[in-house]
N, C-alpha and C. Protein backbone atom coordinates (compact mmCIF):
# COMPACT_ATOMS: atom_id res chain seq x y z
N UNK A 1 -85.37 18.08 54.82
CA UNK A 1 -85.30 16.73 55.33
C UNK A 1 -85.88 16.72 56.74
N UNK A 2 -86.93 15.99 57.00
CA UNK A 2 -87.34 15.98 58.31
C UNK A 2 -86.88 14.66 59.30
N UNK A 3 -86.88 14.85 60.45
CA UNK A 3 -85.91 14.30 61.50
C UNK A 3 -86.45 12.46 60.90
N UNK A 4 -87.46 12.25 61.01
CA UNK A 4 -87.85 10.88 60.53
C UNK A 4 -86.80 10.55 59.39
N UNK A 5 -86.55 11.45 58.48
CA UNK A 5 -85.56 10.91 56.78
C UNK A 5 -84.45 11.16 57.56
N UNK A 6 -83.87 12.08 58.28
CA UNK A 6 -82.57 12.43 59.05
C UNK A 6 -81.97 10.93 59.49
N UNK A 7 -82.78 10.63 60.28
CA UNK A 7 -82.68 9.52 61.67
C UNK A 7 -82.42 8.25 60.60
N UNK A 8 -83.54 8.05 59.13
CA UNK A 8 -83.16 7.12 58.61
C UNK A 8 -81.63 7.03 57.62
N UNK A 9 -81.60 8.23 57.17
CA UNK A 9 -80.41 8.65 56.60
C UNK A 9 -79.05 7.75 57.80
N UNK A 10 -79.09 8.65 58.75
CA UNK A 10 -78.01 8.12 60.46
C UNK A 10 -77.59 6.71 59.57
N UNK A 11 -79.03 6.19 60.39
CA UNK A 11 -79.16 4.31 60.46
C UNK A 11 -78.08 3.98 59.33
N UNK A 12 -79.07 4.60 57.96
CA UNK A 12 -78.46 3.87 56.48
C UNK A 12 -77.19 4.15 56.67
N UNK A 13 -76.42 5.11 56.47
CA UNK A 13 -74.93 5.16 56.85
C UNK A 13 -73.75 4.73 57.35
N UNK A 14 -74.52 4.72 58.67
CA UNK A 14 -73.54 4.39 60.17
C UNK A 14 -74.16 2.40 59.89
N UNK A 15 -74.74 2.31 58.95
CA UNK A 15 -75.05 0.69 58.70
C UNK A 15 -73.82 0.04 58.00
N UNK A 16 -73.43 1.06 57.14
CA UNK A 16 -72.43 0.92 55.86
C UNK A 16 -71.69 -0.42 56.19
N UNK A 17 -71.49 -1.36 55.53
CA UNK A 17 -70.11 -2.53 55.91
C UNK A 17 -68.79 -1.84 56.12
N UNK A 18 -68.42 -1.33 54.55
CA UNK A 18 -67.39 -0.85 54.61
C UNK A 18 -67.34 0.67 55.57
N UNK A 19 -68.20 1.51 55.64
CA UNK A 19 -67.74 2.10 56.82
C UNK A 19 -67.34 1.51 58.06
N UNK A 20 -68.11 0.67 58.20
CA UNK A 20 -67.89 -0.01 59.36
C UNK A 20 -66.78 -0.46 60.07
N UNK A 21 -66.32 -0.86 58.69
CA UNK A 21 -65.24 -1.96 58.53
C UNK A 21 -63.79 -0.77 59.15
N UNK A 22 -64.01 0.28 58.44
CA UNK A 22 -63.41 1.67 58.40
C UNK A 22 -63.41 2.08 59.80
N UNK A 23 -64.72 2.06 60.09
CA UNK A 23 -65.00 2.85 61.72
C UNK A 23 -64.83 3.97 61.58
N UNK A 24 -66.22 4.35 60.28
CA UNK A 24 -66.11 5.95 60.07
C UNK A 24 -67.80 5.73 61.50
N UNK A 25 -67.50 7.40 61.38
CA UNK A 25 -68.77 7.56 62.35
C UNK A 25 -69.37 8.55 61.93
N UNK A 26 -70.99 8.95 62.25
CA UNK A 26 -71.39 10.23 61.65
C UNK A 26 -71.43 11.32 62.54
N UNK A 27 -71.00 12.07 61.87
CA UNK A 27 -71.01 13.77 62.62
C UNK A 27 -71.87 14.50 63.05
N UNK A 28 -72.38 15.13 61.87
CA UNK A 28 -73.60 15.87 60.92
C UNK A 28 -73.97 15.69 60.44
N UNK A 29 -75.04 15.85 59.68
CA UNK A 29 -76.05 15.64 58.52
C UNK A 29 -77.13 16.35 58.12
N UNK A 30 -77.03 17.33 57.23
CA UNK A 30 -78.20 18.06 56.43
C UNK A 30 -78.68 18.11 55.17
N UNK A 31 -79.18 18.35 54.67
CA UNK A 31 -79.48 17.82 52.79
C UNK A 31 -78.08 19.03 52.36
N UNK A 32 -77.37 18.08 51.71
CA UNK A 32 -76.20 18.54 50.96
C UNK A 32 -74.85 18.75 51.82
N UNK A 33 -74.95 18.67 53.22
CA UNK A 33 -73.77 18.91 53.67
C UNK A 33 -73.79 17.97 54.75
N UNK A 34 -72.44 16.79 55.22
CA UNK A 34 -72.11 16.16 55.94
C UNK A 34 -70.77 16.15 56.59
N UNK A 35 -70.64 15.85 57.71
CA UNK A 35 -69.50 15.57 58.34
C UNK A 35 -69.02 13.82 58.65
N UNK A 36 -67.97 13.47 58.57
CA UNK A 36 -68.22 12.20 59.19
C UNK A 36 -66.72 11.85 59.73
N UNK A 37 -66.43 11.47 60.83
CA UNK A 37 -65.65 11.30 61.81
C UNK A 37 -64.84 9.85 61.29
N UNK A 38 -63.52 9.88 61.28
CA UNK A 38 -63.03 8.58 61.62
C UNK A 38 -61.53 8.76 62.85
N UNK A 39 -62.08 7.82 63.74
CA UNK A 39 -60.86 7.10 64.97
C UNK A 39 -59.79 6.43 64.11
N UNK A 40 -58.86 7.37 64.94
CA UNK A 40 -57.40 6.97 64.71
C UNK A 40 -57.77 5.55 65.41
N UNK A 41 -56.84 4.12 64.25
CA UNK A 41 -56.16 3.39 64.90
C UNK A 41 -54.88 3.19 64.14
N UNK A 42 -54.50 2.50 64.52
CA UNK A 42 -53.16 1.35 64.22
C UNK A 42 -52.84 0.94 63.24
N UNK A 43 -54.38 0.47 62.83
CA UNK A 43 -54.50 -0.90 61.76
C UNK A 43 -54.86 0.28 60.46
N UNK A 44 -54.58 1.31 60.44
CA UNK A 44 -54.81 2.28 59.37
C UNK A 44 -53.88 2.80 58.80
N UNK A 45 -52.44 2.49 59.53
CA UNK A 45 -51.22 2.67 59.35
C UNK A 45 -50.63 2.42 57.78
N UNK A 46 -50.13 2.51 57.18
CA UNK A 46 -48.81 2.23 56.43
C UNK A 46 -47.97 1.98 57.02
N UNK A 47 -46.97 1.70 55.92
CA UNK A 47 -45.56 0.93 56.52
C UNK A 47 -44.74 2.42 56.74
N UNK A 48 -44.93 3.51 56.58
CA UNK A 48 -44.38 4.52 57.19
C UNK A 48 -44.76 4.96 58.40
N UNK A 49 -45.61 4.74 59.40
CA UNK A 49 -46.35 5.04 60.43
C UNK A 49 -47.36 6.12 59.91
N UNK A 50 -48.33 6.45 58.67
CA UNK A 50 -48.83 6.97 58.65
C UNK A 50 -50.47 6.71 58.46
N UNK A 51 -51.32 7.22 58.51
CA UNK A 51 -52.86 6.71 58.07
C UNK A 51 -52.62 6.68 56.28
N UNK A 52 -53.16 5.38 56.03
CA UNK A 52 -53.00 4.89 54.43
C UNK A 52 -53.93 6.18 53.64
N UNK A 53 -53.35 6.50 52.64
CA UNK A 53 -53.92 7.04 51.60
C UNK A 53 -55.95 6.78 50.79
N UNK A 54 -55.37 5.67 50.64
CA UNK A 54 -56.91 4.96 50.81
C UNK A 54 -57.79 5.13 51.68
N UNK A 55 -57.58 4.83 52.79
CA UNK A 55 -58.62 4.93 53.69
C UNK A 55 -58.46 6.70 53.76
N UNK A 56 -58.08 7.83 53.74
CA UNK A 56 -58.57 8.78 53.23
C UNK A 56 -59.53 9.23 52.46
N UNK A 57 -59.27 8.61 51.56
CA UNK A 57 -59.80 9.06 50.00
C UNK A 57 -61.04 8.18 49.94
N UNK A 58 -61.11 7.23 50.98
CA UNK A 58 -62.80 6.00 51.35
C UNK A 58 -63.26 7.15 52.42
N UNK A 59 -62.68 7.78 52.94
CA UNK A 59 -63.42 8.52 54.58
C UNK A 59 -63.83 9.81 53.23
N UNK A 60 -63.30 10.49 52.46
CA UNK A 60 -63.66 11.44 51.94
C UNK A 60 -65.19 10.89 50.93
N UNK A 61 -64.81 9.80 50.38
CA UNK A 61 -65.85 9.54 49.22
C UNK A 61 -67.24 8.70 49.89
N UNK A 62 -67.14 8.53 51.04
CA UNK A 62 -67.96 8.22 52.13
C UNK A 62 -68.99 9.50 51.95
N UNK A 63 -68.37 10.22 53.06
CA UNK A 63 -68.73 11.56 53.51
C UNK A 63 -69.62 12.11 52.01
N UNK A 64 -68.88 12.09 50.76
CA UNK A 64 -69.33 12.58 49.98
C UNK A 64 -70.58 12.29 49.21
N UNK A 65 -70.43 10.76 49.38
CA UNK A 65 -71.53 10.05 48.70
C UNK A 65 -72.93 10.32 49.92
N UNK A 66 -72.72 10.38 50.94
CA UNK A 66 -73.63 10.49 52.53
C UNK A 66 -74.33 11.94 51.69
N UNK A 67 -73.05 12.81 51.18
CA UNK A 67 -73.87 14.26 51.18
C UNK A 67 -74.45 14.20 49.61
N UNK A 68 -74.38 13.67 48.78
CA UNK A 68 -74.78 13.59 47.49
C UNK A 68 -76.71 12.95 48.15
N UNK A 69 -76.34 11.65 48.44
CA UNK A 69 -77.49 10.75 48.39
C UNK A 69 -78.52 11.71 49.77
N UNK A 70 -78.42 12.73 50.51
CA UNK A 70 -78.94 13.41 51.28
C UNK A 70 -79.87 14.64 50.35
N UNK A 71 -79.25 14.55 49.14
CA UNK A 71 -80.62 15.52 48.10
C UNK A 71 -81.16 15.07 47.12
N UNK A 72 -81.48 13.38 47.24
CA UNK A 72 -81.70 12.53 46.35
C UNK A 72 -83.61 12.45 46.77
N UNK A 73 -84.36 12.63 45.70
CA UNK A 73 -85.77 11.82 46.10
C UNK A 73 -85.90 10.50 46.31
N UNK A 74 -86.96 10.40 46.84
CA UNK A 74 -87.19 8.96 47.09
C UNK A 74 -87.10 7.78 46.57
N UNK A 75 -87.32 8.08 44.91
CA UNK A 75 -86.74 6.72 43.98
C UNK A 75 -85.38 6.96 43.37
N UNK A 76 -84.72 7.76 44.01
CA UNK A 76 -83.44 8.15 43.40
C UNK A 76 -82.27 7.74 44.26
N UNK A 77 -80.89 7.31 43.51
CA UNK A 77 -80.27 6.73 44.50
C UNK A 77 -78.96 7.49 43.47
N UNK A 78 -77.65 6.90 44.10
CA UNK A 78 -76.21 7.57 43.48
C UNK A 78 -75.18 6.60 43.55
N UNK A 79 -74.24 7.13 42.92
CA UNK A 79 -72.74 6.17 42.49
C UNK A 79 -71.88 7.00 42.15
N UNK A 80 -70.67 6.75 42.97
CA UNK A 80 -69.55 7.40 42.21
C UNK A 80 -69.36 7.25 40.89
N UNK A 81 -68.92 8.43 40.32
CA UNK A 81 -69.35 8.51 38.84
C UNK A 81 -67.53 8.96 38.77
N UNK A 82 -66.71 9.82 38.99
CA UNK A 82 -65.31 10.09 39.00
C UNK A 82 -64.94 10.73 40.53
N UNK A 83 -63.97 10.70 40.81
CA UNK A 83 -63.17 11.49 42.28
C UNK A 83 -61.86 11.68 42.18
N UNK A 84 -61.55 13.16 42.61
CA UNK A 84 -59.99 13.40 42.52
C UNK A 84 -59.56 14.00 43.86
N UNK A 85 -58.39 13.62 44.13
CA UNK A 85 -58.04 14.07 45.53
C UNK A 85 -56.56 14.67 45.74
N UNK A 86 -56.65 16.04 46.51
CA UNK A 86 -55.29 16.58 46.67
C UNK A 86 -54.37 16.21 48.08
N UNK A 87 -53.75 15.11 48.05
CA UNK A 87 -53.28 15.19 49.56
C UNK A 87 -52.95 16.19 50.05
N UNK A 88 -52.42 16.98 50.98
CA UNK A 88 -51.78 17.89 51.72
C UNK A 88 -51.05 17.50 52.99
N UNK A 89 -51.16 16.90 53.72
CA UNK A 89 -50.68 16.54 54.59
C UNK A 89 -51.00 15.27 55.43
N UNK A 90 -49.49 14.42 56.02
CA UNK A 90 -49.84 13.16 56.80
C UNK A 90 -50.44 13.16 57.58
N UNK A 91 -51.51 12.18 57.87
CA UNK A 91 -51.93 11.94 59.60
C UNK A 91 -50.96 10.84 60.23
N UNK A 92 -50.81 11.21 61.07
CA UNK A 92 -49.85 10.29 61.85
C UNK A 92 -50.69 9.73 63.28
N UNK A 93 -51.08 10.41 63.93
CA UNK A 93 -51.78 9.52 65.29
C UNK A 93 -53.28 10.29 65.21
N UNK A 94 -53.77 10.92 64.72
CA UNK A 94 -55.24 11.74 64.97
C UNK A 94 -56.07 11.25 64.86
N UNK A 95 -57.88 11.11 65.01
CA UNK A 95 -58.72 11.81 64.45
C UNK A 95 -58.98 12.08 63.58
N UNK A 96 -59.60 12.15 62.60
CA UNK A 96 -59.78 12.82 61.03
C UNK A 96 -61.65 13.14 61.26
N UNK A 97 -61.72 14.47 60.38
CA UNK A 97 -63.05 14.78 60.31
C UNK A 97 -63.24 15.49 58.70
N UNK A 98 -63.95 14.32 57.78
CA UNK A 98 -64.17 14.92 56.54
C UNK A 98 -65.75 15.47 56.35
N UNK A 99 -65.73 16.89 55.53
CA UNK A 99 -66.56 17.68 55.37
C UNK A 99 -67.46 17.94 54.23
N UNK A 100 -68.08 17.41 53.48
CA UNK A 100 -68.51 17.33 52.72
C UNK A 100 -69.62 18.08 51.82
N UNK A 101 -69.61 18.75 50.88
CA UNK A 101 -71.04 19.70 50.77
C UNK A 101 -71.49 19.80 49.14
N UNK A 102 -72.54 19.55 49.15
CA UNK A 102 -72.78 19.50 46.92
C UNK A 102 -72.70 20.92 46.91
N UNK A 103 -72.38 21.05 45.56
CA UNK A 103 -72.13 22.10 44.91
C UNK A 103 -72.75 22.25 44.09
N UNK A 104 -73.49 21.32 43.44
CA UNK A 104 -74.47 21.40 42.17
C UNK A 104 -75.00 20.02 42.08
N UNK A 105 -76.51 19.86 42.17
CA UNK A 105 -77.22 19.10 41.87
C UNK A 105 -78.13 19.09 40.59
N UNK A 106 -77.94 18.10 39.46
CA UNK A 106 -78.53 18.15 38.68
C UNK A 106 -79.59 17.28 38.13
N UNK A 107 -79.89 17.20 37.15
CA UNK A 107 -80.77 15.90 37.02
C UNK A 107 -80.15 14.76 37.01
N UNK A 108 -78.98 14.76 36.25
CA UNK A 108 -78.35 13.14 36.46
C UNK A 108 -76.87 13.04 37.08
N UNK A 109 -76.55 14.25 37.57
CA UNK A 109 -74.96 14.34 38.34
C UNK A 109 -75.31 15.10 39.47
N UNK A 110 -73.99 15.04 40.37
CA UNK A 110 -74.25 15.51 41.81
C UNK A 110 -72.74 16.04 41.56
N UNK A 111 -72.58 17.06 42.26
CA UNK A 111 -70.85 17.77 42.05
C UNK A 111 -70.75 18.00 43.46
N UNK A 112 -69.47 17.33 44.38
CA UNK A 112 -69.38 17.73 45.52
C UNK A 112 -68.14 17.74 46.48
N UNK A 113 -67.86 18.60 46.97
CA UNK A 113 -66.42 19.05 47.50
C UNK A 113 -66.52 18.29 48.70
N UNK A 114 -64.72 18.32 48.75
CA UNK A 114 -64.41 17.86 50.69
C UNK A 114 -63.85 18.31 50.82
N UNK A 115 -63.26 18.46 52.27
CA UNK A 115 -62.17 18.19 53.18
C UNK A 115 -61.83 17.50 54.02
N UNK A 116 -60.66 17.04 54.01
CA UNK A 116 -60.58 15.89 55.36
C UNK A 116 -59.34 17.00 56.14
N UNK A 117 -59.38 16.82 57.50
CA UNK A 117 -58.67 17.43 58.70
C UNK A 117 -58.99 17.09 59.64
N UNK A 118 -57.67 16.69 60.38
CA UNK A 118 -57.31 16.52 61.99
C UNK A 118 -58.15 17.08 62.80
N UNK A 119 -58.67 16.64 64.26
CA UNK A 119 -59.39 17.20 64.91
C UNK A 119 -58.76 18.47 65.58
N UNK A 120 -57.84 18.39 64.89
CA UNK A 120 -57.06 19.97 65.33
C UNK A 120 -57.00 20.83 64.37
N UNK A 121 -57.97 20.64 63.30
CA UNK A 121 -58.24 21.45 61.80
C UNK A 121 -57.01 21.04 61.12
N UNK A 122 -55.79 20.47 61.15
CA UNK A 122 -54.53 20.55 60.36
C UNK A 122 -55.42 19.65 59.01
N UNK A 123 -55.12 20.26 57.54
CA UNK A 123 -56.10 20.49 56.62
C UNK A 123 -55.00 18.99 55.63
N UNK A 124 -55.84 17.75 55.56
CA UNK A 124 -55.05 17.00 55.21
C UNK A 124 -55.36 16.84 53.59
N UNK A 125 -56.42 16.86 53.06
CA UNK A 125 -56.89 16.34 51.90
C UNK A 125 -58.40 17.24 51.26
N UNK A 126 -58.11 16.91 49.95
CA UNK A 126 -59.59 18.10 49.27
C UNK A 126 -59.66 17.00 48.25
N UNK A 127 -61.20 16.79 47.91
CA UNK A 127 -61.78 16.13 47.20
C UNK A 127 -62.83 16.70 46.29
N UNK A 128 -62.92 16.07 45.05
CA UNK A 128 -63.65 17.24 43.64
C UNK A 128 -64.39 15.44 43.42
N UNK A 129 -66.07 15.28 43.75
CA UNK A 129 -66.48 14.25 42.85
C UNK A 129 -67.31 14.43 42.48
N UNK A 130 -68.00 13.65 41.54
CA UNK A 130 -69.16 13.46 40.22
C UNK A 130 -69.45 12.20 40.66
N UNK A 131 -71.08 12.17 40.87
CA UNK A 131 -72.08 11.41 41.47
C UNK A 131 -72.85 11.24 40.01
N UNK A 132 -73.21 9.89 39.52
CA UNK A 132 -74.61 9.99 38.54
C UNK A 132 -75.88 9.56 39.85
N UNK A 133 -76.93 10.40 38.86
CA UNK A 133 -78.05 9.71 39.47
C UNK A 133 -78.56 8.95 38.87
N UNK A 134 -79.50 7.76 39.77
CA UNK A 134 -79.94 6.67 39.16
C UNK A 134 -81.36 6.20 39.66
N UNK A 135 -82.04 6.34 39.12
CA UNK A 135 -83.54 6.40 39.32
C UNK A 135 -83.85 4.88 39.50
N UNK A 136 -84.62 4.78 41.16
CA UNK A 136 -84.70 3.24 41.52
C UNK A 136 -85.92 2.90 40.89
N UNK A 137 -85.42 1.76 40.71
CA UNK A 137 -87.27 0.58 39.99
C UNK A 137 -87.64 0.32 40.70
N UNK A 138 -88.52 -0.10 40.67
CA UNK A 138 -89.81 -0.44 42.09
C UNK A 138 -89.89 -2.17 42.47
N UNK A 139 -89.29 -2.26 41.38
CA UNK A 139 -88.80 -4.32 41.60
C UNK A 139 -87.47 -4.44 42.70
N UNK A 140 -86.73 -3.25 42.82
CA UNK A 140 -86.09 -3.50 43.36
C UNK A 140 -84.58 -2.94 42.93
N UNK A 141 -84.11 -2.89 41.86
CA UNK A 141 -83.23 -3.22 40.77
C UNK A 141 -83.26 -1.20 40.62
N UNK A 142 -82.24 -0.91 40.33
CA UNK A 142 -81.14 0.09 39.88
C UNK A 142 -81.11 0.42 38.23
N UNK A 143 -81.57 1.57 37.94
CA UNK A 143 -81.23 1.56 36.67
C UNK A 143 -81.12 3.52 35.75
N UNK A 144 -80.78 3.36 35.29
CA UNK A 144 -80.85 4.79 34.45
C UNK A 144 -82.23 5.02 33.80
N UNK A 145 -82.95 6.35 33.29
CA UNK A 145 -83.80 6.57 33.09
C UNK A 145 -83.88 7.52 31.58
């Protein structure tokens, strides 16, 4: 990936709505492996004082989809296809930094691990997903091949 696809990769990402919305941020970025940062707030809470489950498992499938669509060609694009996630532990006021890396790229699936952890490494969550690929049309439009 050269810094020109890098830099556009950034943009496309850190563009995301729903990241946005999230206030994930990007870390790292290399073909197949990503990092991506999310700020503790408030509004991420549960009614237990903890960071919601969800927005975990969106910061992990973020990260993941960032590192899937980072070994994709040019008319090729991705979708969560399945995701499973092991909690391990609450965040309560931190930081979170999920890690993301494929494990197998194929012609029409992407297989790719996480982790999410505290900026103090405390190891909160592991993620197992399946990406299809989907070969873009040139009209514009999304489709299988």
């Amino acid at each position: 990936m050269t810094d020109k696809e890098r830099n556009a990769l950034y943009a496309k990402v850190s563009g995301s709505s729903f990241g946005d919305l999230l206030g994930f941020e990007p870390v790292e970025s290399q073909p197949g492996h990503v990092k991506l940062r999310l700020p503790f707030s408030e509004k991420l809470l549960q009614s237990l004082g903890r960071v919601h489950g969800g927005v975990i498992f969106s910061l992990a499938d973020h990260a993941s989809g960032w590192a899937a669509f980072s070994t994709l060609d040019k008319d090729e694009r991705c979708a969560t296809l399945e995701m499973k996630i092991n909690y391990i532990a609450a965040v309560h006021t931190e930081d979170c930094i999920a890690e993301a890396k494929v494990v197998h790229k194929g012609r029409t699936s992407i297989v790719v691990e996480s982790e999410v952890k505290t900026v103090n490494d405390k190891l909160i969550a592991r993620t197992l997903a399946t990406f299809i690929v989907l070969k873009h049309r040139a009209e514009g439009g999304t489709g299988r091949d």
